[in-house]
C-alpha atoms as a PDB file:
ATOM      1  CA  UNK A   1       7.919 -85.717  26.720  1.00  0.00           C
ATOM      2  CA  UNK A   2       9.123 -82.846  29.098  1.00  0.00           C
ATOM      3  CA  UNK A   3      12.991 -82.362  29.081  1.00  0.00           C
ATOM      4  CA  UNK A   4      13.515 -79.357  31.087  1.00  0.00           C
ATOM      5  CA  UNK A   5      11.628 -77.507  33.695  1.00  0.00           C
ATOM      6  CA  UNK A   6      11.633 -73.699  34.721  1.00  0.00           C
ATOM      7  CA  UNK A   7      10.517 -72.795  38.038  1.00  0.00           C
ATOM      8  CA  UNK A   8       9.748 -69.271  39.877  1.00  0.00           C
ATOM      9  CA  UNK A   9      11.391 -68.551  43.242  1.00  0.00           C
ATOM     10  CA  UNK A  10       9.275 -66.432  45.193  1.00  0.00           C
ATOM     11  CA  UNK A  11       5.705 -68.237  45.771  1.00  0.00           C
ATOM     12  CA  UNK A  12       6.729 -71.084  43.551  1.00  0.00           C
ATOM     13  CA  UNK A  13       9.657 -72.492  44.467  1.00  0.00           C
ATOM     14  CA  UNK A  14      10.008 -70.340  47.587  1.00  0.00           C
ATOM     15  CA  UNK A  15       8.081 -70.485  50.501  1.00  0.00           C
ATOM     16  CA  UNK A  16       8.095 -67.476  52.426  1.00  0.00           C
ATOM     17  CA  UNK A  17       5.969 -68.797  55.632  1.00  0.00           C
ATOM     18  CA  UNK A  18       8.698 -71.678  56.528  1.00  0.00           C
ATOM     19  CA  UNK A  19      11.456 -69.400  54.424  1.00  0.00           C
ATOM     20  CA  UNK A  20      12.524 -72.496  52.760  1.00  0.00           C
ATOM     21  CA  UNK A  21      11.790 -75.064  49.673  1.00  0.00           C
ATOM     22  CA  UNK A  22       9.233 -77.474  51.008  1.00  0.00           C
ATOM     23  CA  UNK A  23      10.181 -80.944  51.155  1.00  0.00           C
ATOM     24  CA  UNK A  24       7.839 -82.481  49.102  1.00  0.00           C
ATOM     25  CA  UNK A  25       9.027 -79.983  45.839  1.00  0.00           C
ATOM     26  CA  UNK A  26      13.102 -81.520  47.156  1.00  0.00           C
ATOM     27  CA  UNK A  27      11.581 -84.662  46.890  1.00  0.00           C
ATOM     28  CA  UNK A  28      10.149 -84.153  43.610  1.00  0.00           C
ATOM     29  CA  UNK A  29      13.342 -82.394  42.188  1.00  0.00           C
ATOM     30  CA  UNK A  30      15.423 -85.036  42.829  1.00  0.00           C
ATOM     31  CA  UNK A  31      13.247 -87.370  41.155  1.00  0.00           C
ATOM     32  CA  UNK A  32      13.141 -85.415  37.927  1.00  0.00           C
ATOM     33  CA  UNK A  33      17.001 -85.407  38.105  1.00  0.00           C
ATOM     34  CA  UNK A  34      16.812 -89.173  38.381  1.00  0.00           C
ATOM     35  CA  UNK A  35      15.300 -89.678  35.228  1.00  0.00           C
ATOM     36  CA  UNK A  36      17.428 -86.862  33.729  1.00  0.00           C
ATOM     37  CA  UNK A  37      14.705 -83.888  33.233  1.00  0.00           C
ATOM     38  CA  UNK A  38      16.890 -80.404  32.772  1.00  0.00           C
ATOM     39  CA  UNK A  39      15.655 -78.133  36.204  1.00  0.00           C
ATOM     40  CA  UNK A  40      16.214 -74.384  35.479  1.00  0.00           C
ATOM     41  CA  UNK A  41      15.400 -71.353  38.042  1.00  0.00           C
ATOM     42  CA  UNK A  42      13.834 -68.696  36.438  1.00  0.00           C
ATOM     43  CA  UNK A  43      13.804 -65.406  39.023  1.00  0.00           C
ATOM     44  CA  UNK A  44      13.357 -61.698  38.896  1.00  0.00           C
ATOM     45  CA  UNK A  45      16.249 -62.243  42.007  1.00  0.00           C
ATOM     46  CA  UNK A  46      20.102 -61.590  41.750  1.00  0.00           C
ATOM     47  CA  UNK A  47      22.313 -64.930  42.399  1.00  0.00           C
ATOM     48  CA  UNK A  48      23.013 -63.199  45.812  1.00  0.00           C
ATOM     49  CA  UNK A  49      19.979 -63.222  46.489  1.00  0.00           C
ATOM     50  CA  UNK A  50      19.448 -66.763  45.827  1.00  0.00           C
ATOM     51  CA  UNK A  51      22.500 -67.419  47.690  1.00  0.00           C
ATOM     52  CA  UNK A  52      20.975 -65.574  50.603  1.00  0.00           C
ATOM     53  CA  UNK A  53      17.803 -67.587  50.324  1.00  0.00           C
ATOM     54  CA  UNK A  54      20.323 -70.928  50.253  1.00  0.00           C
ATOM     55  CA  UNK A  55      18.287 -71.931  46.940  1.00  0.00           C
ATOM     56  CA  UNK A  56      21.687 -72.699  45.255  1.00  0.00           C
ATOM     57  CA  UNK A  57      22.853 -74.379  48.945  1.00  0.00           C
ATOM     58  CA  UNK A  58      19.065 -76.879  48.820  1.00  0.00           C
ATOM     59  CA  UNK A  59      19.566 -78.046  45.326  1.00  0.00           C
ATOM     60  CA  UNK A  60      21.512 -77.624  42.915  1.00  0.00           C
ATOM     61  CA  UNK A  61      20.185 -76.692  39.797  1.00  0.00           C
ATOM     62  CA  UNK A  62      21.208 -76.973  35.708  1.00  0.00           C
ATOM     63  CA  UNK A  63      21.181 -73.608  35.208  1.00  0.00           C
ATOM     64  CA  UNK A  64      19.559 -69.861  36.529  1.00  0.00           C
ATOM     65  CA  UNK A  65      18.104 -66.817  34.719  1.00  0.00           C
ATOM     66  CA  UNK A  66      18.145 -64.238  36.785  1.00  0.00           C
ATOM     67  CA  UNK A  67      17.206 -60.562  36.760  1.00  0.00           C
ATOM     68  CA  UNK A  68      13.951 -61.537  34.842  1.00  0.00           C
ATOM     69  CA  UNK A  69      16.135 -62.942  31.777  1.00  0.00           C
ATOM     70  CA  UNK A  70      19.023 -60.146  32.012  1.00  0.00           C
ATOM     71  CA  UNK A  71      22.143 -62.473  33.248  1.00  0.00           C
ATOM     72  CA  UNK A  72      21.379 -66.131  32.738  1.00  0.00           C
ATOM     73  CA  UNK A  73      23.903 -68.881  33.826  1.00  0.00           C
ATOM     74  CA  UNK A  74      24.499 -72.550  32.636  1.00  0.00           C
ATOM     75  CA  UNK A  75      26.318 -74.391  34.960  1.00  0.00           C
ATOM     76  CA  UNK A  76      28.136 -71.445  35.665  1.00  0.00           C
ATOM     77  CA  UNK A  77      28.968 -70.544  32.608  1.00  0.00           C
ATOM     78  CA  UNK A  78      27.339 -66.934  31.731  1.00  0.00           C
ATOM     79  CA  UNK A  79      25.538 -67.812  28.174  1.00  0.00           C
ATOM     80  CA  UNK A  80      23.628 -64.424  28.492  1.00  0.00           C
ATOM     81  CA  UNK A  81      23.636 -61.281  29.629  1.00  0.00           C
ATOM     82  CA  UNK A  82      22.059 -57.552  29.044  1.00  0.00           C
ATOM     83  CA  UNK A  83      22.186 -54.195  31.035  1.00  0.00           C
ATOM     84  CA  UNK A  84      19.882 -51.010  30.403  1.00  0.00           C
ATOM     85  CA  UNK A  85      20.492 -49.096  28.108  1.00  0.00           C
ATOM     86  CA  UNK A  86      22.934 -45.984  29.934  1.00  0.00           C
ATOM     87  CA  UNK A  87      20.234 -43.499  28.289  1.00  0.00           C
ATOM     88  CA  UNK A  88      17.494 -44.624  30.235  1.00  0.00           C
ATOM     89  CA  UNK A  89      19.502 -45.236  33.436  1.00  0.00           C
ATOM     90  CA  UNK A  90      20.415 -41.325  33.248  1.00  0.00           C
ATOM     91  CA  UNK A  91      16.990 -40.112  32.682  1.00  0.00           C
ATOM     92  CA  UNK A  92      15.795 -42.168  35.493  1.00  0.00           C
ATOM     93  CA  UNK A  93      18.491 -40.615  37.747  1.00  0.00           C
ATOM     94  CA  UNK A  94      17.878 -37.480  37.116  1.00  0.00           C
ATOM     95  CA  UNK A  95      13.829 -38.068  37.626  1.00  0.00           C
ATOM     96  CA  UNK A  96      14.316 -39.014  40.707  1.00  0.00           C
ATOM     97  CA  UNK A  97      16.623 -36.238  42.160  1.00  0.00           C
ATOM     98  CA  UNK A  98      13.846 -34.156  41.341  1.00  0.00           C
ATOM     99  CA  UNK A  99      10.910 -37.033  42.744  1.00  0.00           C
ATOM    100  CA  UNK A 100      12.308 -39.417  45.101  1.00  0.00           C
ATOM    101  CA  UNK A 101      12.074 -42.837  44.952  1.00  0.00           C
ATOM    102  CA  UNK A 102      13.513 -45.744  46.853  1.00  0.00           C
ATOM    103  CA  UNK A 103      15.021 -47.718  44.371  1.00  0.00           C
ATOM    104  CA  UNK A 104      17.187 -51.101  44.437  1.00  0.00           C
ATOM    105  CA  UNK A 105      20.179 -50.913  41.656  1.00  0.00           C
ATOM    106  CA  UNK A 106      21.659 -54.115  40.512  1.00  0.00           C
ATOM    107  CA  UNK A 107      24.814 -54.742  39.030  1.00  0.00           C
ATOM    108  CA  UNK A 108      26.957 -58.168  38.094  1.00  0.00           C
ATOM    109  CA  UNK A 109      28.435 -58.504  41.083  1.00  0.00           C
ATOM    110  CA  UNK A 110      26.628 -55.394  43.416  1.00  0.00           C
ATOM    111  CA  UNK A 111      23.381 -54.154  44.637  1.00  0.00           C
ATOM    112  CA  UNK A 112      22.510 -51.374  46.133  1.00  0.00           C
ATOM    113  CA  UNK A 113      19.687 -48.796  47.250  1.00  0.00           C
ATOM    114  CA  UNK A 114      19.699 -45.349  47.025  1.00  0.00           C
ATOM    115  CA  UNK A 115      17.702 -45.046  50.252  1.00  0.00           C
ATOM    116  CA  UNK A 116      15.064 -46.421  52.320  1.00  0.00           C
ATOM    117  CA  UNK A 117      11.454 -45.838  53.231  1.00  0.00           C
ATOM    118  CA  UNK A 118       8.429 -47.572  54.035  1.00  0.00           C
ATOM    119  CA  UNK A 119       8.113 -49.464  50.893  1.00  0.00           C
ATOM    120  CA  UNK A 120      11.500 -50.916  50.648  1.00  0.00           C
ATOM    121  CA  UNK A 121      11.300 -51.952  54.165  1.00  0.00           C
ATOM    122  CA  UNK A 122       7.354 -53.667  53.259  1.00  0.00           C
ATOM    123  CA  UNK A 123       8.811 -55.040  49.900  1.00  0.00           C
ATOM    124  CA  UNK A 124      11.823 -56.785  50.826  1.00  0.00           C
ATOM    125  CA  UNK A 125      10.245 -58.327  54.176  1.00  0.00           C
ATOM    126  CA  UNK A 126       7.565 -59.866  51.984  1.00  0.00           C
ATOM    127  CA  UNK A 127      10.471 -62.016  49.870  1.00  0.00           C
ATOM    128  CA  UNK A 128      12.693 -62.630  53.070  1.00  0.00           C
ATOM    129  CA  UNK A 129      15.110 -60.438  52.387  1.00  0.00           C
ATOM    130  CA  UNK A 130      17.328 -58.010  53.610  1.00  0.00           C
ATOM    131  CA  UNK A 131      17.399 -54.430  52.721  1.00  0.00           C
ATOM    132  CA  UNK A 132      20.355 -53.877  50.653  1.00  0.00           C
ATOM    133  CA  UNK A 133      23.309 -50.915  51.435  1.00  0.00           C
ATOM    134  CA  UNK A 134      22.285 -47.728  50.848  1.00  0.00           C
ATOM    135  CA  UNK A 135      24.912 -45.881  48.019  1.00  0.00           C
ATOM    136  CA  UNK A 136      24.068 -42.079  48.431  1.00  0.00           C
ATOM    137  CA  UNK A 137      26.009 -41.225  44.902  1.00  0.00           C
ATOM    138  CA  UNK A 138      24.905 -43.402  42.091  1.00  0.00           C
ATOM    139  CA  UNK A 139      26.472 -42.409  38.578  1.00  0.00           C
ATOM    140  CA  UNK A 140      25.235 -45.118  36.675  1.00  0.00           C
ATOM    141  CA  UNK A 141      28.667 -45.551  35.061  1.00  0.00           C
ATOM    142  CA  UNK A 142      28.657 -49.068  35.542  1.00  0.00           C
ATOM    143  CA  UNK A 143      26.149 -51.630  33.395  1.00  0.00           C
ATOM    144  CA  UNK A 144      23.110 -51.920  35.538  1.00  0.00           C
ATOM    145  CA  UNK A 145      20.861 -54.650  34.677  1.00  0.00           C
ATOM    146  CA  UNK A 146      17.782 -54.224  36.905  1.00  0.00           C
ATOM    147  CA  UNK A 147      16.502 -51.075  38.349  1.00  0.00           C
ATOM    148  CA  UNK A 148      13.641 -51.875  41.669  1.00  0.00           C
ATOM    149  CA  UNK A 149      11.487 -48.888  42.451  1.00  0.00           C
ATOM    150  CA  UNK A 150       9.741 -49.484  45.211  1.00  0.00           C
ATOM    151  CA  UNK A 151       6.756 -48.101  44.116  1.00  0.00           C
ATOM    152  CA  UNK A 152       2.925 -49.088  42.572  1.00  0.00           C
ATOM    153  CA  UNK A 153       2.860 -50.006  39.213  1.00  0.00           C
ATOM    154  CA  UNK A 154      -0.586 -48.530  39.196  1.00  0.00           C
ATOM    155  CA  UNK A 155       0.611 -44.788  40.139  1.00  0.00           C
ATOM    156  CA  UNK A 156       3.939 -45.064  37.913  1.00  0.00           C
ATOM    157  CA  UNK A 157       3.754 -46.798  35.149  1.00  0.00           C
ATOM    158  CA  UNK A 158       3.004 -44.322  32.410  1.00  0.00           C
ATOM    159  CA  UNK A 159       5.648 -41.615  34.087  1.00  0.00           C
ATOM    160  CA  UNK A 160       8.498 -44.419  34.162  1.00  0.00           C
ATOM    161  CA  UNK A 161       7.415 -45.501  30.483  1.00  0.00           C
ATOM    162  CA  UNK A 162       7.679 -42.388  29.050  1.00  0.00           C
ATOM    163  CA  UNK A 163      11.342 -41.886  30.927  1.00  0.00           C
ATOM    164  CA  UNK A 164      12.276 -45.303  29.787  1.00  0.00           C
ATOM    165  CA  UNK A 165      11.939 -45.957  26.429  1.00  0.00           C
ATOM    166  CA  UNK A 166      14.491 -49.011  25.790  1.00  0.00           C
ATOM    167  CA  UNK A 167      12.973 -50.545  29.022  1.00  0.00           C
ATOM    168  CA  UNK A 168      10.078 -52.908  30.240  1.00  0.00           C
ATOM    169  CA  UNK A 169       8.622 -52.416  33.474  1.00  0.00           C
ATOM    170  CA  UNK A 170       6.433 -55.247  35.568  1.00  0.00           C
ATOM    171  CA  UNK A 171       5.238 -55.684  39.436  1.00  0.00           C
ATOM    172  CA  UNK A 172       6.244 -58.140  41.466  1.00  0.00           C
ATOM    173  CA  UNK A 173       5.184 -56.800  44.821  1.00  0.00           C
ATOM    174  CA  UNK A 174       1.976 -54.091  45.798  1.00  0.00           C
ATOM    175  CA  UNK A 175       4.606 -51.833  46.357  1.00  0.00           C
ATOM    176  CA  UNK A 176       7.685 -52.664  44.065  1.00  0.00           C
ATOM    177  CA  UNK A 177       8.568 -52.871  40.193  1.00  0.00           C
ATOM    178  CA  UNK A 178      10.892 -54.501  37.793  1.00  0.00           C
ATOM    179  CA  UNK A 179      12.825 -52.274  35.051  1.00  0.00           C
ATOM    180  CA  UNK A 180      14.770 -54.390  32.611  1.00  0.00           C
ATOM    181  CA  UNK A 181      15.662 -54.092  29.174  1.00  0.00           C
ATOM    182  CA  UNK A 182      13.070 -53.751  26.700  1.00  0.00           C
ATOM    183  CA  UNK A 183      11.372 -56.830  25.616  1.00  0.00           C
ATOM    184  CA  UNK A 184      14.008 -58.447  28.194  1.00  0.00           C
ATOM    185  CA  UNK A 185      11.663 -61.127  30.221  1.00  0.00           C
ATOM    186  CA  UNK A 186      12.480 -64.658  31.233  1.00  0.00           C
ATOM    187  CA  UNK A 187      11.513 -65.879  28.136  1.00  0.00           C
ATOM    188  CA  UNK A 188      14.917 -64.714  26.739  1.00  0.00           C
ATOM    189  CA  UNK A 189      16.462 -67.153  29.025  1.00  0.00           C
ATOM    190  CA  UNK A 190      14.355 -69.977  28.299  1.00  0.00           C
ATOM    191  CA  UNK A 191      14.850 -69.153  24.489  1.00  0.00           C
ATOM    192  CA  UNK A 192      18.584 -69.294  24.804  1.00  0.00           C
ATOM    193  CA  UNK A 193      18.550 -72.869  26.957  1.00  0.00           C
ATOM    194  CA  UNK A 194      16.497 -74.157  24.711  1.00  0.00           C
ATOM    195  CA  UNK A 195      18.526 -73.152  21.721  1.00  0.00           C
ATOM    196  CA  UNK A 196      21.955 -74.654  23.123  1.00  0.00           C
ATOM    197  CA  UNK A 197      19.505 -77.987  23.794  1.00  0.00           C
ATOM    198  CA  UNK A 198      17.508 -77.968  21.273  1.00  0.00           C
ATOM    199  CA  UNK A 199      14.293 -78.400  23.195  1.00  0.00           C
ATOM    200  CA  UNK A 200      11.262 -77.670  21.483  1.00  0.00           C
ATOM    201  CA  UNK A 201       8.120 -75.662  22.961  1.00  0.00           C
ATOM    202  CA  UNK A 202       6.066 -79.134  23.749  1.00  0.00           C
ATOM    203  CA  UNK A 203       9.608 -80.280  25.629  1.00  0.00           C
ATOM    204  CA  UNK A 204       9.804 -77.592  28.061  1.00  0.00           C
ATOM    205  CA  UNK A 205       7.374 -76.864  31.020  1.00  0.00           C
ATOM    206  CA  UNK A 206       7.244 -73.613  33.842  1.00  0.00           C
ATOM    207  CA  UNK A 207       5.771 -73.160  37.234  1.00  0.00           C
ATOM    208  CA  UNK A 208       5.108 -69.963  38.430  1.00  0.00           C
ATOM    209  CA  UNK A 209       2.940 -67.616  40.334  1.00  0.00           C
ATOM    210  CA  UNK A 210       3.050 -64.035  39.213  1.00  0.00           C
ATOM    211  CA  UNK A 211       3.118 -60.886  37.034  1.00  0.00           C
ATOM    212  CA  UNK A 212       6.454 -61.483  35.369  1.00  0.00           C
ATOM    213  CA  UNK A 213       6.115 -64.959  34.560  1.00  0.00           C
ATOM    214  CA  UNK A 214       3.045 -64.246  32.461  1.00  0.00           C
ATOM    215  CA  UNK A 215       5.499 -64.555  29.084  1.00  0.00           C
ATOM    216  CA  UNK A 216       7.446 -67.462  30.519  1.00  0.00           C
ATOM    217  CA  UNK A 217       4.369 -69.365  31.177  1.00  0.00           C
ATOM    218  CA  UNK A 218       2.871 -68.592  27.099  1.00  0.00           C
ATOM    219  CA  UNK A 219       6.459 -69.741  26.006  1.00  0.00           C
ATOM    220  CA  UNK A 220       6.611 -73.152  27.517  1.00  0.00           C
ATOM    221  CA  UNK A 221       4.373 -76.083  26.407  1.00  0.00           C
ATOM    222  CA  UNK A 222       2.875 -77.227  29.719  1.00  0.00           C
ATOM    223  CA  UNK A 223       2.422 -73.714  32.227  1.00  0.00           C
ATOM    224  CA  UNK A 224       1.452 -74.068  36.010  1.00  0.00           C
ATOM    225  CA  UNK A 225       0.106 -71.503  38.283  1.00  0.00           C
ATOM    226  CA  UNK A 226       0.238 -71.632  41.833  1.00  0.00           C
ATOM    227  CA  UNK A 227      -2.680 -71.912  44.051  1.00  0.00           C
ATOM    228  CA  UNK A 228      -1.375 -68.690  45.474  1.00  0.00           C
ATOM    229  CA  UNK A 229      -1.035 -67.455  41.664  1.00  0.00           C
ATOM    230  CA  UNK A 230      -2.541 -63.813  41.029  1.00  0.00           C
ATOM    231  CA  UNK A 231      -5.669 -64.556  38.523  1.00  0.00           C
ATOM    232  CA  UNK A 232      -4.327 -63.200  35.403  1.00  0.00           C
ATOM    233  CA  UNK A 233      -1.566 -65.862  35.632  1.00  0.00           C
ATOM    234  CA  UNK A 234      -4.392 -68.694  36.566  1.00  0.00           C
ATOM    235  CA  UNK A 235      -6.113 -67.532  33.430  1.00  0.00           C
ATOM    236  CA  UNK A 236      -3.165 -68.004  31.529  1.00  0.00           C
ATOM    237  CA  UNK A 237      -2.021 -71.362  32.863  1.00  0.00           C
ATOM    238  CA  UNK A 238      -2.624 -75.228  31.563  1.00  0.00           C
ATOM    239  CA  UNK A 239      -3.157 -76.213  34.988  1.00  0.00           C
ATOM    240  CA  UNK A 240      -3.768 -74.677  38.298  1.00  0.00           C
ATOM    241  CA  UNK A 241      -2.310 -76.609  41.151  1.00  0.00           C
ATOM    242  CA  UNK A 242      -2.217 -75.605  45.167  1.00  0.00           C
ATOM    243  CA  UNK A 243       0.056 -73.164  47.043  1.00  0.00           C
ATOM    244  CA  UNK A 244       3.357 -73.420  47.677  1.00  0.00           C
ATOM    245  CA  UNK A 245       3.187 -74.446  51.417  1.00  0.00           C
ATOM    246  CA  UNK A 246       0.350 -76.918  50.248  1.00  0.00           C
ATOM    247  CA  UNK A 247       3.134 -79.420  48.101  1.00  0.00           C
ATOM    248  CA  UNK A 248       1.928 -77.357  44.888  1.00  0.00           C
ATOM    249  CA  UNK A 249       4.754 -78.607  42.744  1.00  0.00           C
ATOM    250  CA  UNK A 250       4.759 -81.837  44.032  1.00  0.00           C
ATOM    251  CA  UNK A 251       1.284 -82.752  43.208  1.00  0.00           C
ATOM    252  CA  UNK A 252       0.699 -81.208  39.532  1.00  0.00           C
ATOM    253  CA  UNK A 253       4.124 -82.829  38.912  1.00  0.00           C
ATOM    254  CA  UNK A 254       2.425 -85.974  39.689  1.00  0.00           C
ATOM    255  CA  UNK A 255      -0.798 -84.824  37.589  1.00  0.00           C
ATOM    256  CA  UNK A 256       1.561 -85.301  34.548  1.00  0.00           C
ATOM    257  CA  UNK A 257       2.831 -88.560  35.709  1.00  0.00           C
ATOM    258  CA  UNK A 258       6.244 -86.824  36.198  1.00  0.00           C
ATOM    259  CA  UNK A 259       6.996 -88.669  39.286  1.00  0.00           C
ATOM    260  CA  UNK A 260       6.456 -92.004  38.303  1.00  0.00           C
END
């Protein structure tokens, strides 16, 4: 029996062709909520973002882990929460002094860039969002929790691994990358719902689409990919339903007699 729910934003929950949630996956939320199944966001996004996006504003959800698992909420309440480790945050400032790269900083309550090019600009159109203010002194003295350099993983990720040691790094655009702590993924978020709940693996299903739900989707009993999914994550999922703008959640919901 499936308790709670964790869904992806962008491509999952998301659609970024009518830049809203469809209204067959409102439909379907609200009927989950009816017969009292948990619904948790689980985004690589900031709350502001979310809040730009009017995710919070369309339904409201139990809980969100954002920042890929790095500041996770529960009804408001923050039950979670994990910056970089200030080592790695230096070394990355001072490698790119020397090699520039556009990169989005996020804090608790701030985000920033130090400045723009043609990747940021590419990036941040592709999740319907706005290119943040560009901070042309960044210290680093305040916790930062994600790091976004708008860059291939392809071309950077051995150069970034070596400069962050304490830190993970995953795609989530051609053109842009996640940095978060070390072994800090969604899954850290799910883990610590389900420990305040006590929901157990077979209890607790995901929906997602790409790269850096790969672990959330393992973790979780029931996993579904998006029809607009990348293929690794179709490998990895139970069940492969159809895009987002196609009433994807809607209908493998109702696969698993959810919606009954």
């Amino acid at each position: 029996m499936i308790k709670a729910i964790f869904f992806d934003v962008d491509g999952t929950l998301y659609s970024h062709t009518s830049h809203s949630i469809p209204k067959t996956t409102l439909t379907a939320l609200n009927k989950l909520r009816e017969k009292g199944i948990q619904l948790y966001i689980a985004t690589g996004r900031h709350m502001l973002e979310l809040e730009y996006l009017r995710v919070p504003e369309a339904f409201c959800f139990d809980g969100y882990i954002t920042l890929n698992g790095q500041y996770c909420l529960d009804h408001e309440e923050v039950i979670y929460h994990r910056p970089i480790d200030p080592e790695d945050i230096q070394c990355y400032l001072d490698y790119i002094k020397q090699n520039p790269i556009s990169t989005l900083f996020i804090e608790k309550d701030d985000m920033y860039v130090n400045f723009v090019d043609e990747h940021t600009i590419a990036a941040q159109a592709a999740i319907s969002s706005p290119i943040e203010p560009v901070r042309d002194q960044i210290d680093g003295k305040a916790p930062i929790y994600q790091m976004c350099p708008y860059v291939s993983l392809a071309t950077h990720q051995k150069i970034l691994a070596s400069l962050l040691p304490h830190c993970s790094i995953t795609s989530w655009h051609p053109q842009a990358l996640d940095i978060t702590p070390l072994n800090g993924t969604k899954v850290t978020g799910i883990e610590k719902i389900m420990e305040k709940y006590g929901y157990q693996k077979n209890e607790v299903m995901s929906f997602g689409d790409g790269h850096n739900d790969l672990e959330m989707m393992e973790h979780t009993g029931l996993s579904i990919a998006m029809g607009n999914a990348n293929e690794e994550v179709k490998k990895r999922a139970d069940y492969i339903t159809t895009s987002v703008d196609e009433d994807g959640i809607y209908l493998a919901l109702s696969h698993y007699g959810l919606l009954k």
